[in-house]
N, C-alpha and C. Protein backbone atom coordinates (compact mmCIF):
# COMPACT_ATOMS: atom_id res chain seq x y z
N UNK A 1 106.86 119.83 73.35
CA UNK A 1 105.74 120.60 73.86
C UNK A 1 104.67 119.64 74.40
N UNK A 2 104.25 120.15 75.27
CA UNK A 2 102.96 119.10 76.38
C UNK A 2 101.57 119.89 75.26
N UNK A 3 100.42 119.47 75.71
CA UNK A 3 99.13 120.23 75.72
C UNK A 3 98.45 120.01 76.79
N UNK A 4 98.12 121.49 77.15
CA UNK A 4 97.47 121.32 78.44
C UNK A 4 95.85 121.41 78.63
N UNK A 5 95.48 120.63 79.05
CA UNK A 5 94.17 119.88 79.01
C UNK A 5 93.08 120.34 80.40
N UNK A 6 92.54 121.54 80.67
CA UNK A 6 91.68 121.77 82.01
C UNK A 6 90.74 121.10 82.28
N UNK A 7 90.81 120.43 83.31
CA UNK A 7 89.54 119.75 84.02
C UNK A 7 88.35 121.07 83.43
N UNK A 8 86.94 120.45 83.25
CA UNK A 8 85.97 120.76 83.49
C UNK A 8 85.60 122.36 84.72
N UNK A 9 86.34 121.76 85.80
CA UNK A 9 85.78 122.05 87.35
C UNK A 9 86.85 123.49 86.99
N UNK A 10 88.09 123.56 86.37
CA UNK A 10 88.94 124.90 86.01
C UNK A 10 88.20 126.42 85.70
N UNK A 11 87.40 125.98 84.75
CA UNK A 11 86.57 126.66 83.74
C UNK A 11 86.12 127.40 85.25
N UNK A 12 85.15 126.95 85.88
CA UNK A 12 84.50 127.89 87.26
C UNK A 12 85.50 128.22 88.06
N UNK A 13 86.73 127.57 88.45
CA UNK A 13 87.31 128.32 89.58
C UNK A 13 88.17 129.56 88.69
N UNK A 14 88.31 129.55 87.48
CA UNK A 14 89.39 131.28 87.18
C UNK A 14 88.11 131.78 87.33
N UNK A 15 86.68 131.58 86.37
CA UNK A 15 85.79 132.49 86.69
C UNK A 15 85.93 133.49 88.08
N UNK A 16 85.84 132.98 89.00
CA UNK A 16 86.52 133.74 90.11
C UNK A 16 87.60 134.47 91.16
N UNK A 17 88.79 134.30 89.72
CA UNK A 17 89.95 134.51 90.42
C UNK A 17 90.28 136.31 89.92
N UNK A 18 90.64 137.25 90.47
CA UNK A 18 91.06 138.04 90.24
C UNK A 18 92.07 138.30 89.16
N UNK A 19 91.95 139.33 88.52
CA UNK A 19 92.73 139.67 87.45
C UNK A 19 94.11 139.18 87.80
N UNK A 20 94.78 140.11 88.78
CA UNK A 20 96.26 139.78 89.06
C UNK A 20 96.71 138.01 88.82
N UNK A 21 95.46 137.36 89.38
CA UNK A 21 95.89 135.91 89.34
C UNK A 21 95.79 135.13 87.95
N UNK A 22 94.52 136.06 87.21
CA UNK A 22 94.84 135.50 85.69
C UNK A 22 95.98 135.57 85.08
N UNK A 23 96.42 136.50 85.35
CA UNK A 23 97.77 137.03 84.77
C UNK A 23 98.75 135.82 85.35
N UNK A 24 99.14 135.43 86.45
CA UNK A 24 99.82 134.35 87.04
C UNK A 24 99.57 133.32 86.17
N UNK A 25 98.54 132.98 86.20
CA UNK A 25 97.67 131.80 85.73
C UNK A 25 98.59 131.35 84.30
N UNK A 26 98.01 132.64 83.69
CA UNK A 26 98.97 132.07 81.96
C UNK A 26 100.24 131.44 82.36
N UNK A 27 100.93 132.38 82.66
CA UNK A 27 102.47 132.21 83.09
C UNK A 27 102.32 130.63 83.06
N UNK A 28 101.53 130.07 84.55
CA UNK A 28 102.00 128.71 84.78
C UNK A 28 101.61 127.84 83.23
N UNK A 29 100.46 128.19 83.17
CA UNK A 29 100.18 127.35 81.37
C UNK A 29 101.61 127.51 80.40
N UNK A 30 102.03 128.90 80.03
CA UNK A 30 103.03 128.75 79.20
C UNK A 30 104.21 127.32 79.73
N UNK A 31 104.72 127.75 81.07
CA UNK A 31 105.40 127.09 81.68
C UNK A 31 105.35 125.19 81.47
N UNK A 32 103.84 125.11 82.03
CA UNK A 32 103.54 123.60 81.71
C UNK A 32 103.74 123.02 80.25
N UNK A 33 103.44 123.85 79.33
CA UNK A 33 103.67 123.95 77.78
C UNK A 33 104.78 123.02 77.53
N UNK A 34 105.91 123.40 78.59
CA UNK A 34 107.23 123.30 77.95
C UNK A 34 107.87 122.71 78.70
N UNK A 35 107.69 122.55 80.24
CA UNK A 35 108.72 121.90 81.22
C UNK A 35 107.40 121.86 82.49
N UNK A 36 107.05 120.84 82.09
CA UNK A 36 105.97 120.36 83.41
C UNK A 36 106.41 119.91 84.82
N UNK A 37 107.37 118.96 85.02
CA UNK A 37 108.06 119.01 85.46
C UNK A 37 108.88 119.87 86.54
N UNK A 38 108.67 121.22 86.16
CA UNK A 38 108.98 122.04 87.05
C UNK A 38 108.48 122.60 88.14
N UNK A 39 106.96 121.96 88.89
CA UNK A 39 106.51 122.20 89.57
C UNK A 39 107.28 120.87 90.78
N UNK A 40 106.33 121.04 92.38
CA UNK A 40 107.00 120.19 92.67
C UNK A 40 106.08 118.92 93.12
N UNK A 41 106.59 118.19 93.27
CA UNK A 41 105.88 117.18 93.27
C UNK A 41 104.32 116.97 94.12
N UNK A 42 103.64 116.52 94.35
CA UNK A 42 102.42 116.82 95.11
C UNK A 42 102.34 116.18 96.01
N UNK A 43 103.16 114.48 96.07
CA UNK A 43 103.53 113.40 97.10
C UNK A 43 105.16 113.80 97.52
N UNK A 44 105.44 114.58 98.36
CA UNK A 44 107.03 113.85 98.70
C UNK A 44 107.49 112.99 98.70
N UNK A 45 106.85 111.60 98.84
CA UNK A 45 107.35 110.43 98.95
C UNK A 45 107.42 109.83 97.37
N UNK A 46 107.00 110.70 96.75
CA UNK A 46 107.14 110.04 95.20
C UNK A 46 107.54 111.45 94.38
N UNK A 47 109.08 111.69 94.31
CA UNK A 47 109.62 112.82 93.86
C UNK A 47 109.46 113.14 92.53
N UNK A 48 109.30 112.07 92.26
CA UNK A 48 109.19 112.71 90.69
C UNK A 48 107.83 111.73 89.85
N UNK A 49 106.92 111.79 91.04
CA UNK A 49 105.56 111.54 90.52
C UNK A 49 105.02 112.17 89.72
N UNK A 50 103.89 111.89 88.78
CA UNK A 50 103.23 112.14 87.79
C UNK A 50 102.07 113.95 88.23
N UNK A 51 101.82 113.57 89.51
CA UNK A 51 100.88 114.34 90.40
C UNK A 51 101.56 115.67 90.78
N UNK A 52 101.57 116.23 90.22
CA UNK A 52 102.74 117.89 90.53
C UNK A 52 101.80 119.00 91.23
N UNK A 53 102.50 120.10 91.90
CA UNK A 53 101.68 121.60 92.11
C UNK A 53 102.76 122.70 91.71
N UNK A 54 101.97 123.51 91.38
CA UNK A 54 102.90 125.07 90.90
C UNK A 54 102.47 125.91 91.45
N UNK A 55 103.16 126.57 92.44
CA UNK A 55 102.73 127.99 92.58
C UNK A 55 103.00 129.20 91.68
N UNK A 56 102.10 129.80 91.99
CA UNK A 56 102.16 131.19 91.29
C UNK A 56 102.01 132.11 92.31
N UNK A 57 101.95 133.38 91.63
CA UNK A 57 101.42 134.75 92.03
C UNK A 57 102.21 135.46 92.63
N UNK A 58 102.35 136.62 93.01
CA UNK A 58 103.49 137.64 93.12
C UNK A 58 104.18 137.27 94.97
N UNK A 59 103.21 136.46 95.58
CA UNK A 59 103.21 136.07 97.18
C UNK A 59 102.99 134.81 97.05
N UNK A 60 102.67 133.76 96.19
CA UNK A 60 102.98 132.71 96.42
C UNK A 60 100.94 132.29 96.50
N UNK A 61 100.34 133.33 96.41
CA UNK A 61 99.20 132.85 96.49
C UNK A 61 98.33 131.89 95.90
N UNK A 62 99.01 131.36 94.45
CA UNK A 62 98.14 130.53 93.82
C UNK A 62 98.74 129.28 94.07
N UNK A 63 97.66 128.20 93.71
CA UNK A 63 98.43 127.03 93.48
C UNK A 63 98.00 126.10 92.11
N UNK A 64 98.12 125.33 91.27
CA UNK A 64 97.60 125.08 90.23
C UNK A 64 98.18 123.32 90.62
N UNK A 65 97.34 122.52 90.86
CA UNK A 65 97.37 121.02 90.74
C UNK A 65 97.43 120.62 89.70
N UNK A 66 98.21 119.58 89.22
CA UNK A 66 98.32 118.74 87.80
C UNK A 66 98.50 117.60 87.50
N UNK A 67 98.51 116.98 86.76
CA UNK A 67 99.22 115.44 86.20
C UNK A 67 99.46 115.16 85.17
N UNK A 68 100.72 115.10 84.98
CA UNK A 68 101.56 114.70 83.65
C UNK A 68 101.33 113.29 83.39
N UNK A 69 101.07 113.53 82.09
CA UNK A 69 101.15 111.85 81.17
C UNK A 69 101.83 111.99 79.88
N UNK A 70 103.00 111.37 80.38
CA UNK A 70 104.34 111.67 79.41
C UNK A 70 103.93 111.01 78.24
N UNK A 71 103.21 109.57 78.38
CA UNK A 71 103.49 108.80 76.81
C UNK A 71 102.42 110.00 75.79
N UNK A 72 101.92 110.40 76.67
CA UNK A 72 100.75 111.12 75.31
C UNK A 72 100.58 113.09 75.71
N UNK A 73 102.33 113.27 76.28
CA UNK A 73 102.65 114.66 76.46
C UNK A 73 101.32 115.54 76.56
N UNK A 74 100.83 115.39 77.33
CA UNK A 74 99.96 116.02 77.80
C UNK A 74 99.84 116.64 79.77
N UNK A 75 99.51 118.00 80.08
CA UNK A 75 98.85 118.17 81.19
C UNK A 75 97.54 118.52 81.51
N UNK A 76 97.15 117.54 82.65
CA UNK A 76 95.73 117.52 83.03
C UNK A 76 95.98 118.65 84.06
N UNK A 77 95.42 119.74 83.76
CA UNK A 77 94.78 120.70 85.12
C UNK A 77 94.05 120.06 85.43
N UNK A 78 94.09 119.65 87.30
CA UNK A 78 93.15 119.13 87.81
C UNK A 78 92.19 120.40 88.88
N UNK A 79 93.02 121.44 89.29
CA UNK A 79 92.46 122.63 90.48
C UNK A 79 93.41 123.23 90.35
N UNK A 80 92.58 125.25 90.34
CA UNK A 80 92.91 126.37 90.55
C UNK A 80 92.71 126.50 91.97
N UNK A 81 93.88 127.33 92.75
CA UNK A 81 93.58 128.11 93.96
C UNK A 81 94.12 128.91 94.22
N UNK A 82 93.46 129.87 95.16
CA UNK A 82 94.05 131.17 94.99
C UNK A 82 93.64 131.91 96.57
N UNK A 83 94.42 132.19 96.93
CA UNK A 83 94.15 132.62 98.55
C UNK A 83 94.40 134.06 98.69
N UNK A 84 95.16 134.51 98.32
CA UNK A 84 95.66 136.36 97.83
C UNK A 84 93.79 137.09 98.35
């Protein structure tokens, strides 16, 4: 299991995200919980960089930026977005 760790700057952007997208939102947290990794990378040129994005939402509308730091299993939420 990871722990996932929100930037500061997180806290204000769900403040403004619509219900439907909170609901997304968890999802990706459970997800990061357990297989971080599964987003895709944020550099193409570095596939299996530390720097990941996940989409969410029922259209693809969210996106959730991150960075894994394996020695101390943790994810940094770095930015919520949400275009929906």
């Amino acid at each position: 299991m990871y722990r996932v760790v929100p930037d500061d700057a997180v806290d204000d952007q769900l403040d403004h995200l619509p219900r439907p997208a909170l609901l997304g939102y968890a999802d990706v947290l459970a997800a990061l919980e357990v297989a971080p990794e599964g987003g895709r990378s944020y550099n193409d040129a570095i596939a299996e960089g530390p720097m990941r994005q996940y989409v969410f939402g029922p259209n693809g509308e969210g996106l959730v930026t991150y960075l894994v730091l394996e020695r101390e299993r943790e994810v940094h939420v770095l930015l919520v977005e949400w275009i929906g």
